[in-house]
Structure formats: C-alpha cells, structure tokens
C-alpha atoms as a PDB file:
ATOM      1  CA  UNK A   1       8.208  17.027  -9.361  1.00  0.00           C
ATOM      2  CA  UNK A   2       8.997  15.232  -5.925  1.00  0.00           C
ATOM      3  CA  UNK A   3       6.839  17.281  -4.320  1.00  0.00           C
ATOM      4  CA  UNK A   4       3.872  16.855  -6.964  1.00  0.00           C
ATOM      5  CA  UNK A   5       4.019  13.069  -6.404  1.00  0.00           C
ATOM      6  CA  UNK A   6       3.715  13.375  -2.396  1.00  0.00           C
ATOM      7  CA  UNK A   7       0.601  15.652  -2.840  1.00  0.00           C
ATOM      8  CA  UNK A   8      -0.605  13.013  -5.475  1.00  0.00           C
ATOM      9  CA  UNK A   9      -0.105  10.234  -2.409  1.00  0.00           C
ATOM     10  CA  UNK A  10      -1.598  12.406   0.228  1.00  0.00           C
ATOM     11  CA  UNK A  11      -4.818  13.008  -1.564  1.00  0.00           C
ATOM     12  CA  UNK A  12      -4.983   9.201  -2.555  1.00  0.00           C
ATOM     13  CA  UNK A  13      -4.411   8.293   1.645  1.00  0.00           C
ATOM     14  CA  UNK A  14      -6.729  11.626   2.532  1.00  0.00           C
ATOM     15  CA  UNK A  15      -9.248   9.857   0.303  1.00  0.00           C
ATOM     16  CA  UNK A  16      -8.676   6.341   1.492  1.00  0.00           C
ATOM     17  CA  UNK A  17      -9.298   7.402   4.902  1.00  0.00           C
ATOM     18  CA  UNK A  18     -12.522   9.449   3.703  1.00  0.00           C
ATOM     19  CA  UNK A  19     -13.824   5.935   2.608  1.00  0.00           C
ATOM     20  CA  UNK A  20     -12.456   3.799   5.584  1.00  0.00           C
ATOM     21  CA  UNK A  21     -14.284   5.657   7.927  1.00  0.00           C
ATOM     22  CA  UNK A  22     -17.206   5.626   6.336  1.00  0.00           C
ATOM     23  CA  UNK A  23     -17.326   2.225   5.887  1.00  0.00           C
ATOM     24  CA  UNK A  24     -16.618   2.017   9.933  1.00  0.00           C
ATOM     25  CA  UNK A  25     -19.844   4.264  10.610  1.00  0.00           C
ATOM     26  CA  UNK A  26     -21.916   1.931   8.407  1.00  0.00           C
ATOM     27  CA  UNK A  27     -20.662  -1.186   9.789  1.00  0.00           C
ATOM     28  CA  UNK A  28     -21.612   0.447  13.503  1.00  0.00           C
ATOM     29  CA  UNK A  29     -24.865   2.167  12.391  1.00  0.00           C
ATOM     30  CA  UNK A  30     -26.059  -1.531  10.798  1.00  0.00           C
ATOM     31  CA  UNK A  31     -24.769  -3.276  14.283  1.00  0.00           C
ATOM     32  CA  UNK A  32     -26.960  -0.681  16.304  1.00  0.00           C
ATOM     33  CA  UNK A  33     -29.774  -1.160  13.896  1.00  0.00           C
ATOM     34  CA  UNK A  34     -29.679  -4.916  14.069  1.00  0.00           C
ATOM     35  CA  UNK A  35     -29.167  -5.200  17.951  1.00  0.00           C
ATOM     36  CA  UNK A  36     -32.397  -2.557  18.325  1.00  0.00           C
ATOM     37  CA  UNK A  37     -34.900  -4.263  15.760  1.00  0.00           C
ATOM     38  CA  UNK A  38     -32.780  -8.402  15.170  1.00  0.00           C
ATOM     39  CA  UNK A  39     -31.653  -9.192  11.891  1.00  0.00           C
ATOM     40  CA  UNK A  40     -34.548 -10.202  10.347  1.00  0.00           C
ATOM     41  CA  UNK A  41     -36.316  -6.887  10.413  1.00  0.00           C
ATOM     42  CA  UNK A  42     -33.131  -5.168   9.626  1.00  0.00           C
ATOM     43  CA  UNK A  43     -32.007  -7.332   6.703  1.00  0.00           C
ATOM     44  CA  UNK A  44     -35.360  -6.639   4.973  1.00  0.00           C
ATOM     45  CA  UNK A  45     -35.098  -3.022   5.874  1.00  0.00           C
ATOM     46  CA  UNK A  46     -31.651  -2.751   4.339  1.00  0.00           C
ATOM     47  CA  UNK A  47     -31.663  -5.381   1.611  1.00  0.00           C
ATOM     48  CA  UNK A  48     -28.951  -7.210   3.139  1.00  0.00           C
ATOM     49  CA  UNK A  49     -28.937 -10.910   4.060  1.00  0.00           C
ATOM     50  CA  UNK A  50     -29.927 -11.857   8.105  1.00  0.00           C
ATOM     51  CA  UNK A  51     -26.116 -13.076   8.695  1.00  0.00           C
ATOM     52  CA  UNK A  52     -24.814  -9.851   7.751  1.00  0.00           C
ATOM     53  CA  UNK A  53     -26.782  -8.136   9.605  1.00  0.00           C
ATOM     54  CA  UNK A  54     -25.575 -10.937  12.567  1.00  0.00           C
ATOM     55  CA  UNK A  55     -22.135 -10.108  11.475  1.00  0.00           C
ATOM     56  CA  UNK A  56     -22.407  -6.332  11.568  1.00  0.00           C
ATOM     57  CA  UNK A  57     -23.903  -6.834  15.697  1.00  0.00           C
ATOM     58  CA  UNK A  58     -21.023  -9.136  16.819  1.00  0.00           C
ATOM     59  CA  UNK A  59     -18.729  -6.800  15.327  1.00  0.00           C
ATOM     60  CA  UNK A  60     -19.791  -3.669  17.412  1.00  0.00           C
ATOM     61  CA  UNK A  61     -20.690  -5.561  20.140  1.00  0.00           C
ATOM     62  CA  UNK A  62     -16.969  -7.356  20.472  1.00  0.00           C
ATOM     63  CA  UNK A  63     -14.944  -4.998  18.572  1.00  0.00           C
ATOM     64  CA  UNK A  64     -13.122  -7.353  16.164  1.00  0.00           C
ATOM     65  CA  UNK A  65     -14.410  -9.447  13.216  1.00  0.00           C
ATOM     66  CA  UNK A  66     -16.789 -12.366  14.018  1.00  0.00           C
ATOM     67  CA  UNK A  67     -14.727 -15.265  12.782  1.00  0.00           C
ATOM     68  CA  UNK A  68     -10.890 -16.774  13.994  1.00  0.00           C
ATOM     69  CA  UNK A  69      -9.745 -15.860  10.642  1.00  0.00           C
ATOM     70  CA  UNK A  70     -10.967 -12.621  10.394  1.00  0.00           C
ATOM     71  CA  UNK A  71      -8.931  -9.283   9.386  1.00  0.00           C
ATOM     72  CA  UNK A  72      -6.885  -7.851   6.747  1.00  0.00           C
ATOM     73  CA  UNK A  73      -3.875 -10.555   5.584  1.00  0.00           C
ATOM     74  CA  UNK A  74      -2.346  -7.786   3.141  1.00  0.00           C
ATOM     75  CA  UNK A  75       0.570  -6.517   5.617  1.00  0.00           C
ATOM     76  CA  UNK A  76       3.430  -8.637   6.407  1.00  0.00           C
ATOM     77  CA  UNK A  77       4.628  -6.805   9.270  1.00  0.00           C
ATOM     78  CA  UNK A  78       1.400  -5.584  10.670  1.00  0.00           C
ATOM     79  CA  UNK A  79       0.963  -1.982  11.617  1.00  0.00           C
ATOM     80  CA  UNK A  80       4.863  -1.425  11.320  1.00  0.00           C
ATOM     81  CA  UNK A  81       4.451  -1.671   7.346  1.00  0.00           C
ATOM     82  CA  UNK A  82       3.683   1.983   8.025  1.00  0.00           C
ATOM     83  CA  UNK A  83       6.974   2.528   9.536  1.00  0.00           C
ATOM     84  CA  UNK A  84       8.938   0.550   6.633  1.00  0.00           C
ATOM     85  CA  UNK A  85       7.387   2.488   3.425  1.00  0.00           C
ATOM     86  CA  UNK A  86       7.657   6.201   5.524  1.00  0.00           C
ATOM     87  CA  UNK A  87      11.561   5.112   6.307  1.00  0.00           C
ATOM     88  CA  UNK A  88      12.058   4.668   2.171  1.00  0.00           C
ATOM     89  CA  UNK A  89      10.091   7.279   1.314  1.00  0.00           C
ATOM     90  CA  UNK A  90      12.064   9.557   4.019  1.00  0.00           C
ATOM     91  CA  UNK A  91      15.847   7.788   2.925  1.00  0.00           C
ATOM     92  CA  UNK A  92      14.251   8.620  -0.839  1.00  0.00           C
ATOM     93  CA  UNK A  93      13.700  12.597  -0.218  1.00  0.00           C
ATOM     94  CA  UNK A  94      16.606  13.076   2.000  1.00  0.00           C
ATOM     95  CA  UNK A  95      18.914  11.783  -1.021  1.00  0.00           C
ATOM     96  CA  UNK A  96      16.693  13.966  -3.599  1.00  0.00           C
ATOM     97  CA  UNK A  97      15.345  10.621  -5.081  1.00  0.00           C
ATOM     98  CA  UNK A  98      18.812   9.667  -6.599  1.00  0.00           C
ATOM     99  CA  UNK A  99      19.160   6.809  -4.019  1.00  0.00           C
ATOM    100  CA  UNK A 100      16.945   4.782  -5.905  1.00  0.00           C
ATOM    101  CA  UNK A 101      17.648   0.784  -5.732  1.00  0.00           C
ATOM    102  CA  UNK A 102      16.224  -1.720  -3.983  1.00  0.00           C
ATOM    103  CA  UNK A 103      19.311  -3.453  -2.855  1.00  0.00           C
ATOM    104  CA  UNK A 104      21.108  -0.950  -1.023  1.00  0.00           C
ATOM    105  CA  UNK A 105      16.804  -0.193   0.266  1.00  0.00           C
ATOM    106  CA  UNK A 106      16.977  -3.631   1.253  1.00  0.00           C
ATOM    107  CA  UNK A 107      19.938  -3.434   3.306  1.00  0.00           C
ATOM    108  CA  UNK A 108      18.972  -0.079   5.140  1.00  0.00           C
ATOM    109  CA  UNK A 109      15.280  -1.494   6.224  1.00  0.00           C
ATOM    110  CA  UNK A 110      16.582  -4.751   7.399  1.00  0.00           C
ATOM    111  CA  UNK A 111      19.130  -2.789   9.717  1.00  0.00           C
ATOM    112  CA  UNK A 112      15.931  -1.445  11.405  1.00  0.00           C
ATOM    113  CA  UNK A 113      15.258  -3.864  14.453  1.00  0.00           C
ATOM    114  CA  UNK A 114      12.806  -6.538  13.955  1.00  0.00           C
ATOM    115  CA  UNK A 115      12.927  -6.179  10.004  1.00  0.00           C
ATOM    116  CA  UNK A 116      15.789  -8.854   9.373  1.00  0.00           C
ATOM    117  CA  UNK A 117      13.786 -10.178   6.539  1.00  0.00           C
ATOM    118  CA  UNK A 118      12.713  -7.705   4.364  1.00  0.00           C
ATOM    119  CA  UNK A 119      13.070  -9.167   0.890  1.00  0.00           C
ATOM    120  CA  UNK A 120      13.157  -7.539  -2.604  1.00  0.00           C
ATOM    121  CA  UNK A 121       9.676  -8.060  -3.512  1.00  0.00           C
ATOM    122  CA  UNK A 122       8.824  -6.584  -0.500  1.00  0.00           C
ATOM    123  CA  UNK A 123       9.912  -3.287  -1.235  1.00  0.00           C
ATOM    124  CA  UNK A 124       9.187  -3.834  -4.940  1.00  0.00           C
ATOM    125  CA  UNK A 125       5.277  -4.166  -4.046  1.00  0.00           C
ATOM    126  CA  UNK A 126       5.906  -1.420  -2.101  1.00  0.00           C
ATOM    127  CA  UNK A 127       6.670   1.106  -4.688  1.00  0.00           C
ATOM    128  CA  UNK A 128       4.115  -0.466  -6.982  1.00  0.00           C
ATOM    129  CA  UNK A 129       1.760   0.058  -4.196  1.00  0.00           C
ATOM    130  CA  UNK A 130       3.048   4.138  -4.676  1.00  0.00           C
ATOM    131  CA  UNK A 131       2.100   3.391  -8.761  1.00  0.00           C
ATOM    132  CA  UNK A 132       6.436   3.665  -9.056  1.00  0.00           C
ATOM    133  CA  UNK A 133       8.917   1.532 -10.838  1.00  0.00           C
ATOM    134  CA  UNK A 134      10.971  -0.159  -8.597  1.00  0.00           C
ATOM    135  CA  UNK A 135      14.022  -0.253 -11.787  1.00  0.00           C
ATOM    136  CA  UNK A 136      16.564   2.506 -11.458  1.00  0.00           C
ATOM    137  CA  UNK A 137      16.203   4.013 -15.236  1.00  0.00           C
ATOM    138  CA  UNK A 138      18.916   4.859 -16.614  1.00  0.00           C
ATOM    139  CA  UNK A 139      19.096   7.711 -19.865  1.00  0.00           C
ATOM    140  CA  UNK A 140      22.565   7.182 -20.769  1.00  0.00           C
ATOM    141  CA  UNK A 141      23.558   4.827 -24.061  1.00  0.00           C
ATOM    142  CA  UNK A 142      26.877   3.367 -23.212  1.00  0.00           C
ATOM    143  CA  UNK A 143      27.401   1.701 -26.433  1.00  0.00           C
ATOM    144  CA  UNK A 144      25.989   4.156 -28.803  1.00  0.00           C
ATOM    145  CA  UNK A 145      29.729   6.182 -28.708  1.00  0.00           C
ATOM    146  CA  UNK A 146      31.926   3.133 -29.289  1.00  0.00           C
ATOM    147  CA  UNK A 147      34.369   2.642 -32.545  1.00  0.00           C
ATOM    148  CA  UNK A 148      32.915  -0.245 -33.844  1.00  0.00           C
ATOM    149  CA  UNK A 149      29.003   1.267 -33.493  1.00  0.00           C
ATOM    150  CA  UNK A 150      30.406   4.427 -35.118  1.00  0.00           C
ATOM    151  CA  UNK A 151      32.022   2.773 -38.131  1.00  0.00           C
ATOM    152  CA  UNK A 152      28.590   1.163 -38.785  1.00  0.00           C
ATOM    153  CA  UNK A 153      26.700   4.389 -38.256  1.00  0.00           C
ATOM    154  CA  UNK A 154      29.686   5.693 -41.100  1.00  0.00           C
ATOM    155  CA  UNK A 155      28.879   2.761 -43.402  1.00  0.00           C
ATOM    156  CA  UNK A 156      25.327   3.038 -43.192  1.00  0.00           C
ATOM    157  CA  UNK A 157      25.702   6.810 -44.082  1.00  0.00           C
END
C-alpha cells in the first residue's frame, strides 16, 4: 500500500513539474516576443494586457520577478522545505509507517540544524499537503470489553 501512495506522489510531482516548466517556456517565449516586437504589438498579438507583456521582458531579461515583493511566500524554510518533508517521509518508510505522530516528528526535524522551530502545524500542513491525516488512527475499542459496558450489552439483550 506504502508503495502505491509514493507512486501516487511521484506522478502528482512528475506532473507538477510537466506544468512548471511549461509555464517557464511561456513566460521566456512571451519575454523574447515582447523585447523583439514591444508590448504593444505583442499584447494585441497574444491577448494579454501591455504590462504583462512588460512583466514577462523584465523577467527574462533580469532573471527574477519584476517587483521587491515578488516570489512564492508558500515555504517557510525556503528550498530546505524539500529537505524537511523527504526526512519524514524517509523516518516514515524506514519505521514501515508505524511511527506515525507528529510530536515525536516534531522533535526529530527540529534536531536537524537550522530547524529549531518546526511547529505542529508545520508538519500537519505537511501531510495534508501529501492528501494524509496527520491523526494516528487507532482501530482498537478500549472500552467496548469492560464489565460495566458488558452488563449493559447483557441487559439490553
């Protein structure tokens, strides 16, 4: 089942990839068009508006987004959010998936250097980012066995 679940993830990052990089190639081919023909002539030929098209060239022509506050905000640690969910997911198959709550997660991450503050949530959004639950499930009914519960279960019968 483990293994069903990482093929699952693989295809979902293959595909993510498949759609990153197409988005890069657009993003250069409109900043080529635009710095060959300006924006006007290439916002009409596209359909886009002028200042994307302006966007678009002063991406590919400095290599980063346009603005100060440009860029993805989604990643608390930057690229080493990468390192963090491979580490779990790694910990999580090495102990056959029975290691499987977030405290004692917690504790192993933030014993990585420079990850002192990893909190809960963090690794919750994590696994929700996987489409897991972050609860340990557990199948067993602890109560369902005891005297009193089966002197009602008697009575009832």
């Amino acid at each position: 089942k483990s293994r069903l679940f990482g093929k699952a993830r693989e295809r979902r990052l293959q595909e993510r990839e498949k759609r990153k990089k197409h988005q890069r190639e657009k993003t250069k081919c409109i900043g080529i068009l635009t710095c060959i023909l300006g924006k006007r002539k290439t916002a009409i030929l596209l359909g886009i508006s002028p200042s994307l098209a302006a966007y678009y060239k002063s991406k590919l022509i400095t290599g980063r987004h346009a603005g100060m506050w440009g860029g993805f905000r989604g990643l608390k640690y930057g690229v080493y959010d990468e390192v963090i969910q491979h580490t779990i997911y790694k910990v999580l198959k090495v102990s056959e998936f029975t290691l499987y709550n977030i405290p004692s997660l917690q504790t192993m991450v933030s014993e990585l250097p420079g990850f002192h503050d990893v909190t809960r949530n963090f690794i919750a959004r994590i696994f929700h980012s996987w489409n897991w639950s972050w609860k340990h499930v557990s199948f067993t009914q602890s109560l369902k066995y005891t005297e009193e519960n089966l002197e009602r279960y008697y009575d009832w019968i």
